[in-house]
N, C-alpha and C. Protein backbone atom coordinates (compact mmCIF):
# COMPACT_ATOMS: atom_id res chain seq x y z
N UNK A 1 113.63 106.71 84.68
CA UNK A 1 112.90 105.48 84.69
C UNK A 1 112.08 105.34 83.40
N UNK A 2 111.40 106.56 83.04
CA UNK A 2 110.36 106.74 82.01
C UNK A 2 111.66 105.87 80.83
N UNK A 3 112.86 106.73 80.74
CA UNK A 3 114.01 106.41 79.67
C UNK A 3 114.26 104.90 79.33
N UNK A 4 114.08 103.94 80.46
CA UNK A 4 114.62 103.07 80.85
C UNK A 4 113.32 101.92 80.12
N UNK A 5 112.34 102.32 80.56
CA UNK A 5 111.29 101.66 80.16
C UNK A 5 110.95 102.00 78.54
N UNK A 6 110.96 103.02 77.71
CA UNK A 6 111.37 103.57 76.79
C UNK A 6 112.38 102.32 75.48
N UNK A 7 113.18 102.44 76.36
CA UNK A 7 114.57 101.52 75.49
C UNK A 7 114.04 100.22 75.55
N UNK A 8 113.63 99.34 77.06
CA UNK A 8 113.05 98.35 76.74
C UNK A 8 111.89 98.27 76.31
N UNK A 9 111.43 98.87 75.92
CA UNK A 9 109.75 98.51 74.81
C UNK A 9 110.15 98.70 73.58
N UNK A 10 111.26 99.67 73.18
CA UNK A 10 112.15 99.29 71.92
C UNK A 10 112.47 98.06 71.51
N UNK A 11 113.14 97.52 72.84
CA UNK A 11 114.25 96.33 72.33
C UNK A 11 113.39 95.10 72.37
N UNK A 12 111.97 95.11 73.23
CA UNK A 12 111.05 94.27 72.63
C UNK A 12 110.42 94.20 71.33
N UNK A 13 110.38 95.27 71.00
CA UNK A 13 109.78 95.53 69.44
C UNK A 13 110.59 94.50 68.23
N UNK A 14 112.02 94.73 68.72
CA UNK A 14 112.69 94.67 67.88
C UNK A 14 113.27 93.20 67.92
N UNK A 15 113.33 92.34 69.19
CA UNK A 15 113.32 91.19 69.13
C UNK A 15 111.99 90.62 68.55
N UNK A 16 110.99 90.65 68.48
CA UNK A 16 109.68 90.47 67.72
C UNK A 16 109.92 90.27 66.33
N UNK A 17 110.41 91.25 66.17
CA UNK A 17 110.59 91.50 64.31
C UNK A 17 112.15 90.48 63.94
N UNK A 18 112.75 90.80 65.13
CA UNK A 18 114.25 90.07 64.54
C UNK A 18 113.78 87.95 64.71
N UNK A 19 113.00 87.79 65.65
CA UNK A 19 112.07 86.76 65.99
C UNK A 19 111.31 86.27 64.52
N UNK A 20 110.35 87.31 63.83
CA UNK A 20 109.67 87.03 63.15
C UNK A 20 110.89 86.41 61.43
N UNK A 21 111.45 87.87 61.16
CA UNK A 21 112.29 87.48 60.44
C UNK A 21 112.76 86.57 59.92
N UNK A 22 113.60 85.41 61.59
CA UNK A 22 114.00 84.54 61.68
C UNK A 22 113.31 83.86 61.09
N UNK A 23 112.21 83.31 61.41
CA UNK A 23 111.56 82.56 60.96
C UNK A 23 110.98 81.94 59.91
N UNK A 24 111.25 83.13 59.13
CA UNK A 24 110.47 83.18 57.61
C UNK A 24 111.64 82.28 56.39
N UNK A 25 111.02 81.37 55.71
CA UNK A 25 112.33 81.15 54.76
C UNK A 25 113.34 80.20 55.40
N UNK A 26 113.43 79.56 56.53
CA UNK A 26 114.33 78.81 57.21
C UNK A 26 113.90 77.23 57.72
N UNK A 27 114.79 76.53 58.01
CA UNK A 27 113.84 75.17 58.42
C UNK A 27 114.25 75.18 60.02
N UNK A 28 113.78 74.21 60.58
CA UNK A 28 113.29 74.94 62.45
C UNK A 28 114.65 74.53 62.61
N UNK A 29 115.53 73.97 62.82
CA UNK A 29 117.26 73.98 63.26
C UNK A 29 117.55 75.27 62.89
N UNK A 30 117.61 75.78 61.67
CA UNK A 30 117.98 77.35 61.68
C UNK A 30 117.04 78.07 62.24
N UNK A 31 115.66 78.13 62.73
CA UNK A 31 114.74 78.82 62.88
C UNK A 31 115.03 79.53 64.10
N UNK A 32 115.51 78.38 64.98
CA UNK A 32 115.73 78.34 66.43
C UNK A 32 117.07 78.87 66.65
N UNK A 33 117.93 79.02 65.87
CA UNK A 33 118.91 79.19 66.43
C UNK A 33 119.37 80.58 65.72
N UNK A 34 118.85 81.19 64.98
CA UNK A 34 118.58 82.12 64.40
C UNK A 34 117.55 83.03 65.40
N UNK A 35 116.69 82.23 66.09
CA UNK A 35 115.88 83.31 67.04
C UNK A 35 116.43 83.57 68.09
N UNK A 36 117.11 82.57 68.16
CA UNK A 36 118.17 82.58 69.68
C UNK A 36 119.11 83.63 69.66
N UNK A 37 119.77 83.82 68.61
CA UNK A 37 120.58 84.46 67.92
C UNK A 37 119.84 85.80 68.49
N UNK A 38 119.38 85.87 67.94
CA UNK A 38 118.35 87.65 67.88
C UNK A 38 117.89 87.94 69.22
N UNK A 39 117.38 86.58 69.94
CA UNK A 39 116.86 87.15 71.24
C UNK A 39 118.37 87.87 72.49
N UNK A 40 119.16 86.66 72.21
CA UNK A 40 120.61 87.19 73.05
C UNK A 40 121.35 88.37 72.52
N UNK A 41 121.29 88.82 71.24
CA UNK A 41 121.51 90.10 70.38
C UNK A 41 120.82 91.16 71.32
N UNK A 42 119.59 91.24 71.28
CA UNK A 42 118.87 92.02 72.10
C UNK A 42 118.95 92.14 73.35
N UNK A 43 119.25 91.19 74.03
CA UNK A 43 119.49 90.99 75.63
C UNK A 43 120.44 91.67 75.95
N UNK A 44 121.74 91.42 74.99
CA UNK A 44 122.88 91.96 74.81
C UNK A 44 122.51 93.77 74.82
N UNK A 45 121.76 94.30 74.08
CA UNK A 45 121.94 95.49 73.86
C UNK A 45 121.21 96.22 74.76
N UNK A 46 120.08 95.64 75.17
CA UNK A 46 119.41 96.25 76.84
C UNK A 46 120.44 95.87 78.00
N UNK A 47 120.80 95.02 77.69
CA UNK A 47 122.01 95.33 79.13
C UNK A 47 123.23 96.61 78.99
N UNK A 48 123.30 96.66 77.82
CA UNK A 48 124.48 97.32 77.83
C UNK A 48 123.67 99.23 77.48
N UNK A 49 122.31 99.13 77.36
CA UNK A 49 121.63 100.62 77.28
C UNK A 49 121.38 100.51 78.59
N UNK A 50 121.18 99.50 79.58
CA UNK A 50 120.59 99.48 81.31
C UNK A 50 122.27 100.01 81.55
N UNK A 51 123.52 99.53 81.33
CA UNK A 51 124.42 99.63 82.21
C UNK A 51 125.01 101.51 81.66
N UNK A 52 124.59 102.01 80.12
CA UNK A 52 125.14 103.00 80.22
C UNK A 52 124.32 104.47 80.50
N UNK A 53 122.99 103.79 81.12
CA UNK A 53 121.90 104.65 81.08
C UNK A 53 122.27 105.53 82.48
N UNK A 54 122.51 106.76 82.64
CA UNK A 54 122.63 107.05 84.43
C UNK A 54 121.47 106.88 85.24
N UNK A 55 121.92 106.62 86.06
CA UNK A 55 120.89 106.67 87.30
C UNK A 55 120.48 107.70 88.04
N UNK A 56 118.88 107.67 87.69
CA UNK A 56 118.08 108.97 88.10
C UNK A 56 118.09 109.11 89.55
N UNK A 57 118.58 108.05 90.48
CA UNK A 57 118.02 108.35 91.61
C UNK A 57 119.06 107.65 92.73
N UNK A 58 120.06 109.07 93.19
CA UNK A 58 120.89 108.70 94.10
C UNK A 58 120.99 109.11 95.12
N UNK A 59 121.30 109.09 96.53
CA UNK A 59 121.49 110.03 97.61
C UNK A 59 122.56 110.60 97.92
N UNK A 60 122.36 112.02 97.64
CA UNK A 60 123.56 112.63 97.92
C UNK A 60 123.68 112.54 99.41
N UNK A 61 124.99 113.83 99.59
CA UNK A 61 126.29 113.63 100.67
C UNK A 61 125.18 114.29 102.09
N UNK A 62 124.13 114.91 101.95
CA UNK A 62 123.45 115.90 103.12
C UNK A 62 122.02 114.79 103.14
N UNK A 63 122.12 113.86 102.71
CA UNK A 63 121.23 112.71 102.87
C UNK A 63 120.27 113.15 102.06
N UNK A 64 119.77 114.14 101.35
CA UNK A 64 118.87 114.14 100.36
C UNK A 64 118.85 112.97 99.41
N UNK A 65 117.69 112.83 98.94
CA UNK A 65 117.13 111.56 98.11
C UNK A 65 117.52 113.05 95.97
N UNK A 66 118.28 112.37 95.82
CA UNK A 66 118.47 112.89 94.25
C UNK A 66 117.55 112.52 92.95
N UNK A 67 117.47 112.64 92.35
CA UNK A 67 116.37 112.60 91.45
C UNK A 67 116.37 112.95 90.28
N UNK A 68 116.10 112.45 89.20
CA UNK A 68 116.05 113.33 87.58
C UNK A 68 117.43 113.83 87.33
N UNK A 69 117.56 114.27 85.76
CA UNK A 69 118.58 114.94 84.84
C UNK A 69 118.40 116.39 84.74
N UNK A 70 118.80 116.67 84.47
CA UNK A 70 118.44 117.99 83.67
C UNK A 70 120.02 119.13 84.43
N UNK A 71 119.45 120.43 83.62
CA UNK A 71 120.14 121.80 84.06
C UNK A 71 119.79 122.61 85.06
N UNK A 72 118.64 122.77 85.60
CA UNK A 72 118.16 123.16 86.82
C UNK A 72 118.21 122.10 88.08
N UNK A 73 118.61 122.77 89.45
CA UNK A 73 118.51 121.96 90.33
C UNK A 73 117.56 122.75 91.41
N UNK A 74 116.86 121.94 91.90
CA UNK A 74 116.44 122.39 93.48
C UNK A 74 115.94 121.82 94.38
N UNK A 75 115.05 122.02 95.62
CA UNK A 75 115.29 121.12 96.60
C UNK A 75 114.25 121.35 97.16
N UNK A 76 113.09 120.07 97.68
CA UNK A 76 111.87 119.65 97.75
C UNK A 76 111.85 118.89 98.98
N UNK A 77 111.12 119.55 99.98
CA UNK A 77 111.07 118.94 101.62
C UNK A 77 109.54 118.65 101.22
N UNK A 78 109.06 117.39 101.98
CA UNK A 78 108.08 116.31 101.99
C UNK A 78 107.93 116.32 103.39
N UNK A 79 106.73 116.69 104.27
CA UNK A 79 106.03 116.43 105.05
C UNK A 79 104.95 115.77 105.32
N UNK A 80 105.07 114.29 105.82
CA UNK A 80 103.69 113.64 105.43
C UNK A 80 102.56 113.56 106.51
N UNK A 81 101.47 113.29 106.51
CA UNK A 81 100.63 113.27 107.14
C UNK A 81 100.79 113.07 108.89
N UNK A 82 101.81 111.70 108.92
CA UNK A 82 102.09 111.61 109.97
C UNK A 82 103.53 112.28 110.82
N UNK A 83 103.97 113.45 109.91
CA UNK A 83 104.94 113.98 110.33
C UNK A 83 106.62 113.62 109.92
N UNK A 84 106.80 112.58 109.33
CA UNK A 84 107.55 112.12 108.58
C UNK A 84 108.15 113.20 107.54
N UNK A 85 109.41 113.39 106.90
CA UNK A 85 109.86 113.98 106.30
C UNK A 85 110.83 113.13 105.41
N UNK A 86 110.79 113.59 103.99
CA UNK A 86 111.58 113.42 103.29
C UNK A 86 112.07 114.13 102.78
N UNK A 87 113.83 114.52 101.85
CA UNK A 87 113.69 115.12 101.25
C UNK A 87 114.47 115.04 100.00
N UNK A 88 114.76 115.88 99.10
CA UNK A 88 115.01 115.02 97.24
C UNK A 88 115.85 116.66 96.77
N UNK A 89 117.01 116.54 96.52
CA UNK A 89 117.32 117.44 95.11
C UNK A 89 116.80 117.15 94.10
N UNK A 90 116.54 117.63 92.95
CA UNK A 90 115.40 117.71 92.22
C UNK A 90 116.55 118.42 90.49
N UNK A 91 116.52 117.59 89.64
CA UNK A 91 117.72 118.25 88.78
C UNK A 91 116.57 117.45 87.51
N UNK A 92 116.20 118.99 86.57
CA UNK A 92 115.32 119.04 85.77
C UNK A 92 115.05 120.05 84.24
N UNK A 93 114.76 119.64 83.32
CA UNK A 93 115.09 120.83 82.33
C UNK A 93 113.74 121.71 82.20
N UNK A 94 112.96 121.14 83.17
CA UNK A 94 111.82 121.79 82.87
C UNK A 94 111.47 122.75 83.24
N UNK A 95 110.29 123.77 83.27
CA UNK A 95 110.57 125.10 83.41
C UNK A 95 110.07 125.71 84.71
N UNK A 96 108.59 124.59 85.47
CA UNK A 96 107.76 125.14 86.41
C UNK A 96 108.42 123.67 87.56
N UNK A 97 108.29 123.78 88.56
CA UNK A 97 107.97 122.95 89.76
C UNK A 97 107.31 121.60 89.73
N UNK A 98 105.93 121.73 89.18
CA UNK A 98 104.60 121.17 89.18
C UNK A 98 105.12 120.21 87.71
N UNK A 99 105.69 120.70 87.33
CA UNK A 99 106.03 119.96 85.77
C UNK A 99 107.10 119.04 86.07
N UNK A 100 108.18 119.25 86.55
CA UNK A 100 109.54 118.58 87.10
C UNK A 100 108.56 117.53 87.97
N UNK A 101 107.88 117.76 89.09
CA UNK A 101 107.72 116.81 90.16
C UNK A 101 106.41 115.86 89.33
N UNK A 102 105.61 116.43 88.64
CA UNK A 102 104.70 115.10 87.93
C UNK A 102 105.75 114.23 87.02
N UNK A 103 106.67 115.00 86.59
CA UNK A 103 107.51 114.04 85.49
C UNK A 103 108.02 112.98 86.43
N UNK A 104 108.62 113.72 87.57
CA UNK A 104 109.41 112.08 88.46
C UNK A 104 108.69 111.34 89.04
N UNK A 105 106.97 111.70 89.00
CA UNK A 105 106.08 110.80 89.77
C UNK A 105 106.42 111.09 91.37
N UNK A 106 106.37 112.34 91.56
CA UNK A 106 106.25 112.55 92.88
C UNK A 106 105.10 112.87 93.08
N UNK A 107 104.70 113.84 92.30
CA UNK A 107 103.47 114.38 92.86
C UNK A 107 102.05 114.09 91.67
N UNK A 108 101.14 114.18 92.42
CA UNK A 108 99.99 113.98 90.94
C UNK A 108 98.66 114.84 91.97
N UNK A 109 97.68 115.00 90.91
CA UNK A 109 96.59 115.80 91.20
C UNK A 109 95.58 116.33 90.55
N UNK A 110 94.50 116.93 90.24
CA UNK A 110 94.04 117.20 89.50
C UNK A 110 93.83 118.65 88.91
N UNK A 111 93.34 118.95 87.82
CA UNK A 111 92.90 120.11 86.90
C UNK A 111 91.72 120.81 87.70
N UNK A 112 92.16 122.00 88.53
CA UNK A 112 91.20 122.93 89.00
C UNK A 112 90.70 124.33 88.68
N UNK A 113 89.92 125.28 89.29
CA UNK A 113 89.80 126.60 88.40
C UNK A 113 91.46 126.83 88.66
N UNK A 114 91.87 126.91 89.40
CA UNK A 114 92.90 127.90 90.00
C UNK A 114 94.37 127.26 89.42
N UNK A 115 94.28 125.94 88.25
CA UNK A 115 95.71 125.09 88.31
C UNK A 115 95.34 124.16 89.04
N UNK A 116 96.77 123.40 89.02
CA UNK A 116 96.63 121.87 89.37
C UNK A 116 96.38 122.42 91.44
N UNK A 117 95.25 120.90 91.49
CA UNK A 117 95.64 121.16 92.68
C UNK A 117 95.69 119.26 93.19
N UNK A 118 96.84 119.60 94.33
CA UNK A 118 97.65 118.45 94.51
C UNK A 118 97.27 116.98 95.66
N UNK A 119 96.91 116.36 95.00
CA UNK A 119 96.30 115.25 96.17
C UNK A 119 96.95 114.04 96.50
N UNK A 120 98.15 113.74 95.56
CA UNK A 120 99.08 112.62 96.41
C UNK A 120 100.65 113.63 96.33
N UNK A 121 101.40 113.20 97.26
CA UNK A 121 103.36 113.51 96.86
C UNK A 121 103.64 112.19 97.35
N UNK A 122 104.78 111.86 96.95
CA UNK A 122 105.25 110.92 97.41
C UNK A 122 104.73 110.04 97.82
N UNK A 123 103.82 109.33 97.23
CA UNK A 123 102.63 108.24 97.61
C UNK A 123 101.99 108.53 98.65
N UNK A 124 101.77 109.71 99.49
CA UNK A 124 100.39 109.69 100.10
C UNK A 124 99.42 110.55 99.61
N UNK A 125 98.56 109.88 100.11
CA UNK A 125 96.94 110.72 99.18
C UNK A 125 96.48 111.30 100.22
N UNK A 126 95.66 112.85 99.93
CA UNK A 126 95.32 113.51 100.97
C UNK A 126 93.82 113.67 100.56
N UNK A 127 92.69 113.68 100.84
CA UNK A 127 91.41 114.16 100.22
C UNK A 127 90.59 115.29 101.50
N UNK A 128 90.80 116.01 100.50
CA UNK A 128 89.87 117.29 101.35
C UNK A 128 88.36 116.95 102.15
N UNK A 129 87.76 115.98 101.50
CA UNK A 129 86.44 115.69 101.37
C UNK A 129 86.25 114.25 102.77
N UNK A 130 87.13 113.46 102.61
CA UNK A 130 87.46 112.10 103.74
C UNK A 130 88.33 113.07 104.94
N UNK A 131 89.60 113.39 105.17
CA UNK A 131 90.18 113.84 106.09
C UNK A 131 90.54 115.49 106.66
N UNK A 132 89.77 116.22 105.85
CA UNK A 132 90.01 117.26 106.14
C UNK A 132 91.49 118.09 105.53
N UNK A 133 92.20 117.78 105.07
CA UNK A 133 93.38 117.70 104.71
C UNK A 133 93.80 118.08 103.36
N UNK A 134 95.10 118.62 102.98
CA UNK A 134 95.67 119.27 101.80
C UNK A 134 97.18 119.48 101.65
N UNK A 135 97.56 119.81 100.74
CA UNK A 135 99.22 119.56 100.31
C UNK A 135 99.25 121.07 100.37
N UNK A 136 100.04 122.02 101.48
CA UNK A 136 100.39 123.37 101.31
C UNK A 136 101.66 123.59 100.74
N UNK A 137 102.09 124.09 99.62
CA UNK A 137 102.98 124.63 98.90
C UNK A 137 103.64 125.69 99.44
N UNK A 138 104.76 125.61 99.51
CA UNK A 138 106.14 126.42 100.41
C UNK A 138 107.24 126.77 99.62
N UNK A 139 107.72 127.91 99.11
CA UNK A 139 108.79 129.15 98.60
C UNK A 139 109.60 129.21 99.43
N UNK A 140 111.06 128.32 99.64
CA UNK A 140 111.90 128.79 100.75
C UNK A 140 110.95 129.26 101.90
N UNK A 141 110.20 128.60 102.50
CA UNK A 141 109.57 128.88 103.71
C UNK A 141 108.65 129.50 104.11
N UNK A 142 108.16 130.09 102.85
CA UNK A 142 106.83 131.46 102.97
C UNK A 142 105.75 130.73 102.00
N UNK A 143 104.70 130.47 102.18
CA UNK A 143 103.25 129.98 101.72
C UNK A 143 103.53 130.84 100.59
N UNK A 144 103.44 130.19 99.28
CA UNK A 144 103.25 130.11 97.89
C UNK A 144 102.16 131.44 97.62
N UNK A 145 102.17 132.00 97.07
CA UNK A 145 101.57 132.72 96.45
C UNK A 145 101.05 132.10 94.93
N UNK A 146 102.05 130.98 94.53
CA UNK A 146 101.35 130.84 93.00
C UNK A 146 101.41 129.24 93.47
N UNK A 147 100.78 128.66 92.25
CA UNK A 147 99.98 127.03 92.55
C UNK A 147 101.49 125.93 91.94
N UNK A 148 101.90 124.75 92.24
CA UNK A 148 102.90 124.30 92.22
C UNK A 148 103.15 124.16 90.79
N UNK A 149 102.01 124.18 90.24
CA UNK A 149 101.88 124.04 88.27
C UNK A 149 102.33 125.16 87.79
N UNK A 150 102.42 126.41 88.37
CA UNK A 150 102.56 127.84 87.74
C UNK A 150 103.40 128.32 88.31
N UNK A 151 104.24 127.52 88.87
CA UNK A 151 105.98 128.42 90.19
C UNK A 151 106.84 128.30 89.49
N UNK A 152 107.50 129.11 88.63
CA UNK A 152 109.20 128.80 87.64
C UNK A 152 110.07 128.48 88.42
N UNK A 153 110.53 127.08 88.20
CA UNK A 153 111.71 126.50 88.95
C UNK A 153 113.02 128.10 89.14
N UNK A 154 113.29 128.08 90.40
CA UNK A 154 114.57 128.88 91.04
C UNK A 154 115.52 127.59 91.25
N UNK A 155 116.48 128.03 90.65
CA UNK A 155 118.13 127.69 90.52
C UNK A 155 118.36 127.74 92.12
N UNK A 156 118.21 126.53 92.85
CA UNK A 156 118.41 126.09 94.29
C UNK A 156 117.77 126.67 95.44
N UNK A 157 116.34 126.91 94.68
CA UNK A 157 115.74 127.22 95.91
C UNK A 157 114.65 125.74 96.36
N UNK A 158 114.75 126.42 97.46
CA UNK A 158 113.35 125.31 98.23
C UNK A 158 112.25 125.33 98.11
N UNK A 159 111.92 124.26 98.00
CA UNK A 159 110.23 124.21 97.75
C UNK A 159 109.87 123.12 98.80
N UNK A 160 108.66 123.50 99.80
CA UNK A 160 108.16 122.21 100.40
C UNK A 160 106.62 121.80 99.70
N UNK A 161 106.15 120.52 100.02
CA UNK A 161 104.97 120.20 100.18
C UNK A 161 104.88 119.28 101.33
N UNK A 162 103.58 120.15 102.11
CA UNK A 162 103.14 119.84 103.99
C UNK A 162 101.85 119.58 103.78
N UNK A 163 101.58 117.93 104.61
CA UNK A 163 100.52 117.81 104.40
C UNK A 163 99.70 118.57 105.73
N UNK A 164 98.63 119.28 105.57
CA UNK A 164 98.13 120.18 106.55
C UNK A 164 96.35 120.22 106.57
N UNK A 165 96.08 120.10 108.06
CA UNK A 165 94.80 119.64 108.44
C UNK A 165 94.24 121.18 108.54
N UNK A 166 93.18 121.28 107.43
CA UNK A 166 92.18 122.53 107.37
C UNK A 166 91.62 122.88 108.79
């Protein structure tokens, strides 16, 4: 998505300038049709970077929600507050957990002594301080020993985040 948005703030740039260009040195019958020119040029070339761009986000065959590029894959169960579950293969070049899942905008949180610690996934927000409540981090099924910012992605292992009442 980041990619996607990326190319089009390019191709705005660049209709601007191909816009401005136009303009300079011409009388308004060419002005206009010369900008026209440039604006459908550009339209032209974001459609065709939208149509050859892949798509970050598909559901595979075991109903997982798919997600991101990359050379590493693995797999992220979502427990939400109200018991709800989701869950996402996760395919990333990056090196930790916590790094892959802020890049896709799953998860966000803040800078603590201990590393990040995690207060929304998947759009729900948990606050220690209002509900009693927290995002517990899960290793194939065994409570984390290290913080989701500092876990080196494993080549198809599981990772959950459960939202869980202190």
């Amino acid at each position: 998505m980041k990619r996607i948005r990326s190319i089009l703030s390019l191709c705005l740039v660049l209709t601007v300038l191909l816009a401005a260009a136009a303009l300079s040195g011409c009388d308004k019958q060419e002005k206009t049709q010369q900008t026209d020119a440039a604006v459908q040029t550009t339209v032209s070339a974001v459609q065709t970077t939208a149509e050859a761009a892949p798509a970050t986000t598909t559901a595979a065959p075991d109903g997982r929600t798919e997600l991101g590029e990359g050379a590493h894959t693995f797999y992220l169960d979502v427990t939400k507050s109200d018991g709800t579950t989701s869950s996402f293969v996760i395919h990333s070049d990056d090196q930790y957990v916590g790094e892959a899942l802020t890049g896709l905008e799953l998860i966000d949180g803040e800078l603590a002594g201990y590393g990040m610690y995690v207060t929304t996934v998947d759009g729900e927000t948990l606050d220690w301080d209002t509900d009693g409540m927290y995002w517990a981090f899960y290793v194939d099924g065994a409570y984390a020993s290290t913080g989701v910012d500092t876990t080196p992605i494993t080549e198809g292992a599981t990772y959950a985040l459960t939202a869980t009442k202190g």
